[in-house]
Protein backbone atom coordinates (compact mmCIF):
# COMPACT_ATOMS: atom_id res chain seq x y z
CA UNK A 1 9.58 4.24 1.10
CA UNK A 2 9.42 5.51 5.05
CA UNK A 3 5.97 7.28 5.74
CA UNK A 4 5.30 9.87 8.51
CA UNK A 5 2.83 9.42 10.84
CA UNK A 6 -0.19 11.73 11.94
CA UNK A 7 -1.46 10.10 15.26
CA UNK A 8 -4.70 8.28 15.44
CA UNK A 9 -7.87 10.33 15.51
CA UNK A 10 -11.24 10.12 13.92
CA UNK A 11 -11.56 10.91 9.95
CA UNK A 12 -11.90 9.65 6.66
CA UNK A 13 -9.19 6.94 6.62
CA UNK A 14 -8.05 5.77 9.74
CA UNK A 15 -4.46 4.48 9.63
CA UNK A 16 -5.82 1.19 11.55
CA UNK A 17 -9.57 -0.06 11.52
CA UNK A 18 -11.33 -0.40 14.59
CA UNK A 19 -11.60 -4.05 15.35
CA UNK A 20 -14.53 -6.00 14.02
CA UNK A 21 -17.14 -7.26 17.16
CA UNK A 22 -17.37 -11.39 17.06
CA UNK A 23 -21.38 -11.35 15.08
CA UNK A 24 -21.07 -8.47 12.30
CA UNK A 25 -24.76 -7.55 11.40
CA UNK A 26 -25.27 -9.51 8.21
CA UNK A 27 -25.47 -6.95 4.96
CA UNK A 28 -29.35 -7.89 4.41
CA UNK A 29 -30.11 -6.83 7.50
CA UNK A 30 -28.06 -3.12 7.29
CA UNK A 31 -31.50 -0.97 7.65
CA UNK A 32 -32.61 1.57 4.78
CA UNK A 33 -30.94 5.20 4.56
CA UNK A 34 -32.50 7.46 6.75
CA UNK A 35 -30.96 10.69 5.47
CA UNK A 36 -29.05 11.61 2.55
CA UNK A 37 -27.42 15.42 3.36
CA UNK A 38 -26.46 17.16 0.35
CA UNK A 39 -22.70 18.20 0.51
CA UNK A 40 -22.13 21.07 -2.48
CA UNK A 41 -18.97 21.75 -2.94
CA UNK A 42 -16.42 24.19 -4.88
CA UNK A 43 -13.00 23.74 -5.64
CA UNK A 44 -10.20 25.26 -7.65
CA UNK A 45 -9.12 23.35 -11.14
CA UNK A 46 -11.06 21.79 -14.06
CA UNK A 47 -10.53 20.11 -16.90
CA UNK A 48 -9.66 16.32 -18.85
CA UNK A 49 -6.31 14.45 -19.49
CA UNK A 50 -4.64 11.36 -19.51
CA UNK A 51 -4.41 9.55 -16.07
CA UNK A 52 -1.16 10.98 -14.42
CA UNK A 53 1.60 8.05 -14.05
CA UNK A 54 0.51 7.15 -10.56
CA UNK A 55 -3.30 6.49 -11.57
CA UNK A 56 -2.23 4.34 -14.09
CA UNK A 57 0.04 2.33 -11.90
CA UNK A 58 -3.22 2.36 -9.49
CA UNK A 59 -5.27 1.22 -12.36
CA UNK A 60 -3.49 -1.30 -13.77
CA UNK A 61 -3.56 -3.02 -10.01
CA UNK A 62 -7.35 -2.49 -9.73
CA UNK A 63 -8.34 -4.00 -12.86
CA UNK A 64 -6.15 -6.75 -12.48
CA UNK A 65 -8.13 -7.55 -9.49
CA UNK A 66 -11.27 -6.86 -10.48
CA UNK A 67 -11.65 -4.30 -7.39
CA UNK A 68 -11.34 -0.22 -6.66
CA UNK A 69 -8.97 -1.58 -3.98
CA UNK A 70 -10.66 0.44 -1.21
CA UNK A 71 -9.03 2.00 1.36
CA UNK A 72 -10.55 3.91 4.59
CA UNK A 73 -13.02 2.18 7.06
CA UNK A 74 -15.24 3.13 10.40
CA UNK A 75 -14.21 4.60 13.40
CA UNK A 76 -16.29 6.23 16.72
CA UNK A 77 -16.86 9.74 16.78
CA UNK A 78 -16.10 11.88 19.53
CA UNK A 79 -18.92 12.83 21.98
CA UNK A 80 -20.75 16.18 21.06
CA UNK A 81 -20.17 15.32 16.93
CA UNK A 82 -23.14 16.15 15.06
CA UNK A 83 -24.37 15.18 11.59
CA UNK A 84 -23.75 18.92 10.30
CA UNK A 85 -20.13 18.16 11.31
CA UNK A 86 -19.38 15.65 9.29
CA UNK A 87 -21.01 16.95 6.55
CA UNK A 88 -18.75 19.43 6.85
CA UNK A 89 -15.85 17.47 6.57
CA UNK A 90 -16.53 15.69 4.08
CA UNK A 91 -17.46 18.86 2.21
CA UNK A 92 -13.55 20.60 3.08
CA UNK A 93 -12.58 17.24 1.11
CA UNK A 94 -14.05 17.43 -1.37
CA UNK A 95 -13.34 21.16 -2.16
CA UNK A 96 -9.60 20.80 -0.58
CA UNK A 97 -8.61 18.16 -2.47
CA UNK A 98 -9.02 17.47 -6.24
CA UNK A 99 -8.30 13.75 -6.61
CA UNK A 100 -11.62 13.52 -4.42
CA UNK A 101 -13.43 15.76 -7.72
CA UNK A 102 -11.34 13.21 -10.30
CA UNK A 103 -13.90 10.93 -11.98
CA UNK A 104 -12.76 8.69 -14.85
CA UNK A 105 -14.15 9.16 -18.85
CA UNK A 106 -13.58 6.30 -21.35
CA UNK A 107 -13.06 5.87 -24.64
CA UNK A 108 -15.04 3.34 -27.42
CA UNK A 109 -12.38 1.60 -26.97
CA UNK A 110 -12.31 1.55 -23.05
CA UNK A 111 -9.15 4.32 -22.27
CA UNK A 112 -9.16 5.89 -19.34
CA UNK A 113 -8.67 9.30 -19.25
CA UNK A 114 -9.18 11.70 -15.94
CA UNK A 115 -11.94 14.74 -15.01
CA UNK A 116 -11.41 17.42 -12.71
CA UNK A 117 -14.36 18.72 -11.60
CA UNK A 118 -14.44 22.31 -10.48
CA UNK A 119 -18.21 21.97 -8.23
CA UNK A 120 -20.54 19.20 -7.84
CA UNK A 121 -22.97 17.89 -4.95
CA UNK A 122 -22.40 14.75 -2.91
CA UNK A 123 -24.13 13.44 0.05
CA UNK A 124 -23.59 12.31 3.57
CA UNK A 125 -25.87 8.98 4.39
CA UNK A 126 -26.79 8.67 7.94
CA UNK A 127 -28.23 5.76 9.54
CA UNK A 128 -30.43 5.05 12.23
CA UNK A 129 -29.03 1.95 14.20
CA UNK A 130 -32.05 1.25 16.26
CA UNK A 131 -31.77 -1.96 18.28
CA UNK A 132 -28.68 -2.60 16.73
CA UNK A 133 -25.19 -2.34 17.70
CA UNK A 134 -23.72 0.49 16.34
CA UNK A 135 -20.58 -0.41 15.79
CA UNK A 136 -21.64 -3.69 14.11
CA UNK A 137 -23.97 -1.60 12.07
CA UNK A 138 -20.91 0.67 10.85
CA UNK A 139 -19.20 -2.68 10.47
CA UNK A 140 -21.49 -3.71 7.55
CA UNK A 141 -21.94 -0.68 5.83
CA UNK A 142 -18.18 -0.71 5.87
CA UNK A 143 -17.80 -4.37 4.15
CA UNK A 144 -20.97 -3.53 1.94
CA UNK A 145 -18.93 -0.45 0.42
CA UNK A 146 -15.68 -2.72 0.66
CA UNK A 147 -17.44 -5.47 -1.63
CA UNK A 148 -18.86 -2.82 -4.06
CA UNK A 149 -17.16 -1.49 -6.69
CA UNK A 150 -17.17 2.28 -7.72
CA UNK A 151 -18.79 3.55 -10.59
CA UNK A 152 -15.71 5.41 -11.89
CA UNK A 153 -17.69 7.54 -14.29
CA UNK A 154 -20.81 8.80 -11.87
CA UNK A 155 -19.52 8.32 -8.97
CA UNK A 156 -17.82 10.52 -6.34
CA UNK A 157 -14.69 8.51 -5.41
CA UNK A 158 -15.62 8.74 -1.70
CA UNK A 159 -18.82 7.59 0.41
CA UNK A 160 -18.62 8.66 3.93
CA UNK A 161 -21.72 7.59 6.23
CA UNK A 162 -22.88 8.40 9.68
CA UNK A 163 -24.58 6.11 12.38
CA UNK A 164 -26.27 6.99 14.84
CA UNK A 165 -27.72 5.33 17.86
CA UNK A 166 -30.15 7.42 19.72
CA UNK A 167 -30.52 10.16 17.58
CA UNK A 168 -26.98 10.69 18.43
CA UNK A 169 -24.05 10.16 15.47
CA UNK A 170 -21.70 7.54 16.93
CA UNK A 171 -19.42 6.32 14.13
CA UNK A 172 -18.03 7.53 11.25
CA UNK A 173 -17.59 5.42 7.63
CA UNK A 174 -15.72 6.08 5.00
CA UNK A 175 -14.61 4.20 1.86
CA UNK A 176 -12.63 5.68 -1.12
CA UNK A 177 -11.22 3.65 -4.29
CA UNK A 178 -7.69 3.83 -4.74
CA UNK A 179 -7.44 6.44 -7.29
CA UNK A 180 -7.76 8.79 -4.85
CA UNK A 181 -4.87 8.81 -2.89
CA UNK A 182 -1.52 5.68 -1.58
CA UNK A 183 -0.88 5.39 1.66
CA UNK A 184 1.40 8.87 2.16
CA UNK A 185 -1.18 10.97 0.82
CA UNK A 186 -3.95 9.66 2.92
CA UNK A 187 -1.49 10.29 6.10
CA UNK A 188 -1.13 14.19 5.11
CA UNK A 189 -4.71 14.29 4.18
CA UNK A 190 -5.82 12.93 7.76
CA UNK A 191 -3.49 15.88 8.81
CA UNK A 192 -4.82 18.46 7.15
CA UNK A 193 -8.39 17.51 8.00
CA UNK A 194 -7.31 17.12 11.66
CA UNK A 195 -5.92 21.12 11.53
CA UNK A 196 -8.30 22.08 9.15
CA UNK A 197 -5.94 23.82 6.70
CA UNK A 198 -7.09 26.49 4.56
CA UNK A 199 -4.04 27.35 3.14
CA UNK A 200 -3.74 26.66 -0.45
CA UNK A 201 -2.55 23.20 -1.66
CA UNK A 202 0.94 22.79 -2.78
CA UNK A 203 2.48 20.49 -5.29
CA UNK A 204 1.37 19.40 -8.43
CA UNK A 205 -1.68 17.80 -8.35
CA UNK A 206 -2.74 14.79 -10.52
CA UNK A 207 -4.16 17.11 -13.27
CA UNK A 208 -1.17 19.07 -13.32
CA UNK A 209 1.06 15.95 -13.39
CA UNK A 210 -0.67 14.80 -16.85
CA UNK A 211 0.13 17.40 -18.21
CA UNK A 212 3.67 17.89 -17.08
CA UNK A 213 4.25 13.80 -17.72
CA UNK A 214 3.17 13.91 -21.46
CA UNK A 215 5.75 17.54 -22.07
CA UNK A 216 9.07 17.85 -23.58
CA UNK A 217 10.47 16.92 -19.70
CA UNK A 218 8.46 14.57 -18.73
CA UNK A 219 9.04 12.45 -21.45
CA UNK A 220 12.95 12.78 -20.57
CA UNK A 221 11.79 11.36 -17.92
CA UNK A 222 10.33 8.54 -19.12
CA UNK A 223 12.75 7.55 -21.63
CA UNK A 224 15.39 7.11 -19.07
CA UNK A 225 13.53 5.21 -16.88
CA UNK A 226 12.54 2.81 -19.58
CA UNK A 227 16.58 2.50 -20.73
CA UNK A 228 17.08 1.69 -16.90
CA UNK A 229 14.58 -0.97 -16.84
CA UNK A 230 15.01 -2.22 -20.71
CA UNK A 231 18.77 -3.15 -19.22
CA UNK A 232 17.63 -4.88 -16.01
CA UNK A 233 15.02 -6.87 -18.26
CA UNK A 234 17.83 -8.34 -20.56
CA UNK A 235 20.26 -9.44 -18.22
CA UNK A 236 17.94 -10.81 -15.27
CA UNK A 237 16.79 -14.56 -15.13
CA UNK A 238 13.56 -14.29 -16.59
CA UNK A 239 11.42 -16.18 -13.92
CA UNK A 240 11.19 -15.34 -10.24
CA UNK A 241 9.13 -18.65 -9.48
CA UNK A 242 9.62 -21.98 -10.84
CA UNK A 243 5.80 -23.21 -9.86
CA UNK A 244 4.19 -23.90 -7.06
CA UNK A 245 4.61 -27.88 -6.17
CA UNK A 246 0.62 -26.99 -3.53
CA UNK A 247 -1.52 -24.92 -5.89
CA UNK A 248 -4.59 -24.53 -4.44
CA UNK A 249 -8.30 -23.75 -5.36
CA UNK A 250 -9.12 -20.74 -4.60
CA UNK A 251 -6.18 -20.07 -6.08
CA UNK A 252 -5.24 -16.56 -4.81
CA UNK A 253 -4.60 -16.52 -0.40
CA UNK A 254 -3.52 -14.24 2.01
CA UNK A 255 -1.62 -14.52 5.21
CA UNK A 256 -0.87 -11.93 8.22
CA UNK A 257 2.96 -12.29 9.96
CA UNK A 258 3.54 -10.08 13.39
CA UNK A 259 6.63 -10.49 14.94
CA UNK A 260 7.92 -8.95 17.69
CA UNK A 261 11.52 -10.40 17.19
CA UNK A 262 12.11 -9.00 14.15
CA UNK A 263 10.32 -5.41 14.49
CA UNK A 264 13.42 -5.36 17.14
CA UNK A 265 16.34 -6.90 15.51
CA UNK A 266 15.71 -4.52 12.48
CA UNK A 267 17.23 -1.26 14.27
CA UNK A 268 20.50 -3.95 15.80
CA UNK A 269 21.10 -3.93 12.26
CA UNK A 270 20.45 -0.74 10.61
CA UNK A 271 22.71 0.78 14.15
CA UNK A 272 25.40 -2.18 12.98
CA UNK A 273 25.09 -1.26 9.22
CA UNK A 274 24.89 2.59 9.74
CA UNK A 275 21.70 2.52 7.18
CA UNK A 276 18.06 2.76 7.78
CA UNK A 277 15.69 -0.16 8.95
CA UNK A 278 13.52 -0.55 5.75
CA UNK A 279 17.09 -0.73 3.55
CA UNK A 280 17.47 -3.94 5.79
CA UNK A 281 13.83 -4.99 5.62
CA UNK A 282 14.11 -5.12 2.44
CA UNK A 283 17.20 -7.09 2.44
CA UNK A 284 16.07 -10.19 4.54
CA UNK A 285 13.12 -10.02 1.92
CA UNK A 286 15.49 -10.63 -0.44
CA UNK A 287 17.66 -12.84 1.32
CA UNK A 288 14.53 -15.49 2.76
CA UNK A 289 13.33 -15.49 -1.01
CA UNK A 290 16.72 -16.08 -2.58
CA UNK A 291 16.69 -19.84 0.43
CA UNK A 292 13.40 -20.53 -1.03
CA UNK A 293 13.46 -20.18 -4.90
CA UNK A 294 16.85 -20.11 -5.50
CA UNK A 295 16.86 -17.68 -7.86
CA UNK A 296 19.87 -15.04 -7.61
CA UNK A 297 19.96 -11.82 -8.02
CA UNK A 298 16.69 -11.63 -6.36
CA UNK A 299 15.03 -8.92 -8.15
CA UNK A 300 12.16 -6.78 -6.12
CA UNK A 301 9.65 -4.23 -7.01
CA UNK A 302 10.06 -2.24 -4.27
CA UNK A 303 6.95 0.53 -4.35
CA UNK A 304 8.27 4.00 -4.33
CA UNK A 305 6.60 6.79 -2.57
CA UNK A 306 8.05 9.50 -5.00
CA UNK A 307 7.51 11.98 -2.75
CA UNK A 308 11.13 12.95 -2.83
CA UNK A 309 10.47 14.38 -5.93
CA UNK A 310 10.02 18.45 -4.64
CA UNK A 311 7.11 18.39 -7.03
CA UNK A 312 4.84 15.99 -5.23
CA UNK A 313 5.98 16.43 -1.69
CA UNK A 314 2.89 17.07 0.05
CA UNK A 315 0.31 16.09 -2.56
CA UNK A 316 -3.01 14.01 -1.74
CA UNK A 317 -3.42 11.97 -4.52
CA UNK A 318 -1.86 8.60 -6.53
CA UNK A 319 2.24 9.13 -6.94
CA UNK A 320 3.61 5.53 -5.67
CA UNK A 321 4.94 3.68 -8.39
CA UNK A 322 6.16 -0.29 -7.96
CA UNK A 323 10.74 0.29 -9.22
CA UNK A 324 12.71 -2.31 -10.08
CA UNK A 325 15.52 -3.63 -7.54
CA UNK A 326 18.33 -6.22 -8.30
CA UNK A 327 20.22 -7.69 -5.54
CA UNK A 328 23.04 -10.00 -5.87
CA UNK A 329 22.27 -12.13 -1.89
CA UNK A 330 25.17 -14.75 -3.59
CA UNK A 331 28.33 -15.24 -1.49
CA UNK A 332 27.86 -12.15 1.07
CA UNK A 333 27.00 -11.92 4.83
CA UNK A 334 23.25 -10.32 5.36
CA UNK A 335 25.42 -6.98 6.56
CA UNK A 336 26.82 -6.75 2.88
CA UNK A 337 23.46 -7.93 1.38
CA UNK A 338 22.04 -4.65 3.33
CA UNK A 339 25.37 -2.68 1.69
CA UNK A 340 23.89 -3.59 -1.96
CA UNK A 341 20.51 -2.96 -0.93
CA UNK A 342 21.66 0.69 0.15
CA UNK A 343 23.43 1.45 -3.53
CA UNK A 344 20.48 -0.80 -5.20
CA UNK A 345 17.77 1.19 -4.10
CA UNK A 346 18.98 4.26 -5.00
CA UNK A 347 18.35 3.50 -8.34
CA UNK A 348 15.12 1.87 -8.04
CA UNK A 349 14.14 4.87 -6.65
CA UNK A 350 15.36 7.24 -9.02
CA UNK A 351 13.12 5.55 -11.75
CA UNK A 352 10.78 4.72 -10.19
CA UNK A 353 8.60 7.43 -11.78
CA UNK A 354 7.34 6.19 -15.59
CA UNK A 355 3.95 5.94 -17.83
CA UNK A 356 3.53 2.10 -16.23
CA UNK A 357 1.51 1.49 -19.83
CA UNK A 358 5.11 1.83 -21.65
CA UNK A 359 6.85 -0.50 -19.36
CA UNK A 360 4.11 -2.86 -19.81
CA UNK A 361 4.80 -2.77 -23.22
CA UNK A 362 8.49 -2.89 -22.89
CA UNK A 363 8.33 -6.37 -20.63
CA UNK A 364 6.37 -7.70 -23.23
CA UNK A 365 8.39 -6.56 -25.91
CA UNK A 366 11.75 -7.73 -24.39
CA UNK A 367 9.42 -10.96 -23.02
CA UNK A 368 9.55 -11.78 -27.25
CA UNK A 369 12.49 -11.36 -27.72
CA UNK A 370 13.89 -13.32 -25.24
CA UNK A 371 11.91 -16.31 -25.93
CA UNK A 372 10.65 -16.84 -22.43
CA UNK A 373 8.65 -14.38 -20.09
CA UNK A 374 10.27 -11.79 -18.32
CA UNK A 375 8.48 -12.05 -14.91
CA UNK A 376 8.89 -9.44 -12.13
CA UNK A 377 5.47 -9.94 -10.75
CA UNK A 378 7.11 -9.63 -7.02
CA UNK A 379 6.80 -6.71 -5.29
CA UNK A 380 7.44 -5.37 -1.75
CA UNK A 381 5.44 -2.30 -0.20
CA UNK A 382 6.99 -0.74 2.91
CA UNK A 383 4.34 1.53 4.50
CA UNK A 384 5.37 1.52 7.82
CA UNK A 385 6.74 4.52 9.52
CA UNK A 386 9.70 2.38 11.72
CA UNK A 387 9.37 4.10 14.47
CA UNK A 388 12.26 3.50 17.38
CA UNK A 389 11.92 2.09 20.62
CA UNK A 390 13.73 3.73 23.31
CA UNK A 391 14.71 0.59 24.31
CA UNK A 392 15.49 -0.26 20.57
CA UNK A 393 18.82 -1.00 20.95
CA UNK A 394 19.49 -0.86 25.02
CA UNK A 395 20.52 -4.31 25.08
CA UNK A 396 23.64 -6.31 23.47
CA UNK A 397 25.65 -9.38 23.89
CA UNK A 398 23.89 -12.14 26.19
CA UNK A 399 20.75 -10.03 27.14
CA UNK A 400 19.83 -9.23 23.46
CA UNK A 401 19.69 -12.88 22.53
CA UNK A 402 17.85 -13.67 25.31
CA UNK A 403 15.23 -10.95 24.50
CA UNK A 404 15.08 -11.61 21.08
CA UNK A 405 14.47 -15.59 21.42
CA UNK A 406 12.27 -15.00 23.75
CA UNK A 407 10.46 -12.37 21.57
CA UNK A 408 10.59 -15.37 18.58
CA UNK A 409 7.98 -17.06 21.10
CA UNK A 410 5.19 -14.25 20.61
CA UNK A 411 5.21 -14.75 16.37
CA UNK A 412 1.66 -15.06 14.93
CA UNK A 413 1.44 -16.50 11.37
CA UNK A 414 -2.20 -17.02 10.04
CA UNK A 415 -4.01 -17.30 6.85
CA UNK A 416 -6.55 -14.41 6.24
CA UNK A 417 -8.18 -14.51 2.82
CA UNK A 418 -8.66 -17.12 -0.26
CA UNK A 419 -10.00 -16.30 -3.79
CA UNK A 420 -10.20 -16.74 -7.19
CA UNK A 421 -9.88 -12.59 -8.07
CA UNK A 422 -6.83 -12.43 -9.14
CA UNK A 423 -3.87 -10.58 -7.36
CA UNK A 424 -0.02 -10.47 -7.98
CA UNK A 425 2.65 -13.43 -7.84
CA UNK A 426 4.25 -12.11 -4.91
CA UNK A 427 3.49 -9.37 -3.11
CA UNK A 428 4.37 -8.47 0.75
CA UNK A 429 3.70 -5.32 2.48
CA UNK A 430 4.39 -3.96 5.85
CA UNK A 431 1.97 -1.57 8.16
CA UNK A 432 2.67 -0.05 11.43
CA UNK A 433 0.39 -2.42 14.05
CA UNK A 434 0.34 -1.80 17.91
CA UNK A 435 2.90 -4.61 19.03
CA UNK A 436 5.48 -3.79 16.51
CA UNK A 437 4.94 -4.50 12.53
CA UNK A 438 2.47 -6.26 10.29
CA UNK A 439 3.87 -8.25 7.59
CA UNK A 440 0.39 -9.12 4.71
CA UNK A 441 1.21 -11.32 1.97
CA UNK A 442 -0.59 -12.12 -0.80
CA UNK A 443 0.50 -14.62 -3.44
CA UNK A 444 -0.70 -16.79 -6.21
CA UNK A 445 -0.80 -20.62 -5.19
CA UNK A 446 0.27 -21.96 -8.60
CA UNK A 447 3.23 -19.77 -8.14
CA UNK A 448 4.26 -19.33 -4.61
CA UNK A 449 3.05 -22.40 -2.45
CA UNK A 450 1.59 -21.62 0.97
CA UNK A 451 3.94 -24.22 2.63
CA UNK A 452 7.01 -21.17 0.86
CA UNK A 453 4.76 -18.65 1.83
CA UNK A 454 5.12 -19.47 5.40
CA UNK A 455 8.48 -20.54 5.29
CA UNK A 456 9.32 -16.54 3.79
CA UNK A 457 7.66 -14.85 6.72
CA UNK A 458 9.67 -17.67 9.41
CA UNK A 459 12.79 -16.98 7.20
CA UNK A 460 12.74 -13.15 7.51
CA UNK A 461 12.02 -13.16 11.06
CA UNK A 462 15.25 -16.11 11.73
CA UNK A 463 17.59 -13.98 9.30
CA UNK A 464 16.87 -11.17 11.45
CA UNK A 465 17.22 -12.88 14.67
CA UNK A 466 20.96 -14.09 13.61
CA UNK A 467 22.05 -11.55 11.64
CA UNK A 468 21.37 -8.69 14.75
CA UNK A 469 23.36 -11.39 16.56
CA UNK A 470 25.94 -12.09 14.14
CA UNK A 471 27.60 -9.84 11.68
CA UNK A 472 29.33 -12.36 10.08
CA UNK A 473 26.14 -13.78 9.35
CA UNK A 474 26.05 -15.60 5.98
CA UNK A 475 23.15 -15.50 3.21
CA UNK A 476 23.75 -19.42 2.86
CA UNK A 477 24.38 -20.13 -0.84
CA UNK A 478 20.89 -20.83 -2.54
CA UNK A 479 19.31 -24.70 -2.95
């Protein structure tokens, strides 16, 4: 799950979004196009399949939300930038990279399938900010394309925009939806747009992986994944939630957790553990949600980067995939939780790569059978690249606790978002931020209460605290 990282520069999608300015200019007032630049472009591959694995895992998540799930945002451009520049760049993407030339086709019957294109024309928008604050002007073209769904079919999965102030380009926009690329690929395609690359891609790109997914292998593949899951979905407790006691209208929120205490007591206990600090991450997840719902073996959907796989090692395009984990947090100190998290993951991993339509159908099929729903609607999305601190793991004994309690004192919980789209039961993920790590969660009030939701961040963060004071540290049997 570890990503690399590329160092912050201008381009297409910026790892972190420049900050927003207090009074964003309101979207009615974001002034007409001045210029549209056409951007032709030519790149190798053509043709139509089936979505590869990762777009339909992508899929699934964006119609379930009723959203492209956008990722990118604004930045400033350097001084000297001119508008021929960036059409430039934004032409080298779209010929580099063909998840940018992927448009959807559907059926009568609304099934997806993808299009590589091998040409087409685009165009650059540039925007005259006037009176205006540039940056607040880049600000609302940014939310405008946020809060504006793609046109999967005639659309170009990418809008990129220019603003200028002066006759002179000063920030950079760009939104794509999320069938372009996760979080790994968009690192390696910032890279490659930073060095401008020329050589040719590698890897098997998300035609190529359609085709590969749906042959004799592929479907080896896939069959053993679905055995692996098929015998976690018959032996787990079938719900991960018993209901939310606070449901709350909107239902769906969203809350942000940084804490400086526990972006340092994770290397304490990866040293202590001799394994890495998103293994234990992902074990006071599991631990702080076992205290809360009581449910054991926790079991986690920990999202998979897959780029393991030599295949799809440096590819720009959709390969995460959401495994399946199962930890047994009963009767163990958090050091041996971490222990099981280390063997557990391995085989999340390792099947973590699946057509996500036929294990859809297999939770619903086992869901019958059963009698009761299977739910494993809790997932857990490590994007952070855990850097170390020099200083990481300087201090021990008395010095170390005082650090670390006094670090406890700099925690920042708030709520972010409420709404009625819908999103998943449970789903946490972590991003590199300036002072250490960002912790977003986003959960379903009739599920998850807010007053739990809290209460998991706080728990993570104490676990931590104790446990990279404490080997003996126990998990505390479950309420």
């Amino acid at each position: 799950m570890d990503t690399d990282d590329t160092g912050a520069r201008p381009g297409p999608v910026p790892a972190t979004l420049v900050a927003a300015s207090p009074v964003p200019v309101p979207p009615s007032a974001i002034p007409p196009v001045t210029e549209r630049v056409p951007v032709d472009f030519t790149g190798e591959g053509a043709g139509v399949d089936e979505l590869s694995w990762g777009m339909w895992e992508i899929w699934h998540a964006m119609s379930g939300q009723n959203s492209s799930l956008p990722i990118g945002g604004r930045v400033p451009l350097p001084e000297g930038t001119t508008v021929a520049d960036v059409a430039e760049e934004l032409r080298y993407l779209m010929t580099r990279f063909p998840s940018m030339r992927t448009r959807l086709r559907f059926d009568a019957e609304g099934w997806p399938t993808q299009q590589l294109f091998g040409s087409g024309r685009t165009a650059l928008e540039v925007y005259d900010a006037g009176d205006a604050d540039p940056d607040q002007l880049a600000l609302a073209i940014e939310l405008r394309w946020r809060e504006t769904d793609f046109d999967y079919v005639d659309e170009w999965p990418v809008r990129m925009a220019v603003v200028r102030q002066d006759g002179l380009p000063s920030h950079l926009v760009t939104i794509m939806d999320h069938l372009v690329t996760d979080a790994l690929g968009a690192m390696m395609m910032l890279r490659e747009v930073k060095d401008r690359v020329t050589t040719p891609v590698t890897g098997m790109q998300q035609l190529e992986q359609a085709r590969w997914q749906h042959s004799p292998a592929g479907q080896r593949q896939n069959d053993k994944a679905l055995r692996h899951w098929e015998g976690i979905l018959r032996t787990i407790p079938a719900g991960r939630f018993a209901g939310s006691a606070d449901p709350r209208s909107p239902r769906h929120w969203s809350a942000d957790f940084r804490s400086p205490a526990l972006t340092a007591a994770l290397p304490v206990i990866a040293a202590r553990t001799g394994t890495d600090t998103p293994t234990v991450l992902l074990s006071l997840y599991a631990v702080a949600l076992n205290r809360i719902t009581g449910v054991n073996p926790v079991v986690v959907r920990p999202v998979v980067n897959n780029r393991f796989r030599p295949a799809l090692a440096d590819v720009v395009c959709m390969v995460a995939q959401a495994g399946i984990c199962v930890l047994d947090v009963a009767d163990a100190t958090v050091d041996q939780v971490v222990e099981r998290a280390r063997r557990g993951t391995m085989s999340a991993y390792k099947y973590a790569y699946f057509h996500p339509e036929h294990v859809r159908r297999l939770i619903a099929q086992v869901s019958r059978e059963r009698g009761e729903e299977v739910d494993v609607a809790c997932f857990f999305n490590d994007r952070s690249t855990h850097r170390k601190s020099p200083d990481d793991l300087a201090l021990s004994g008395d010095e170390l606790d005082e650090a670390l309690r006094k670090a406890q004192g700099d925690t920042v919980f708030r709520w972010t978002a409420q709404r009625e789209d819908p999103i998943e039961r449970l789903f946490v993920s972590v991003d590199d931020a300036p002072d250490g790590l960002l912790i977003e969660i986003h959960f379903d009030t009739h599920f998850f209460s807010p007053a739990d939701t809290e209460a998991l961040a706080r728990g993570m963060e104490a676990i931590a605290v104790e446990a990279a004071l404490d080997p003996a540290l126990p998990t505390e049997p479950a309420r």
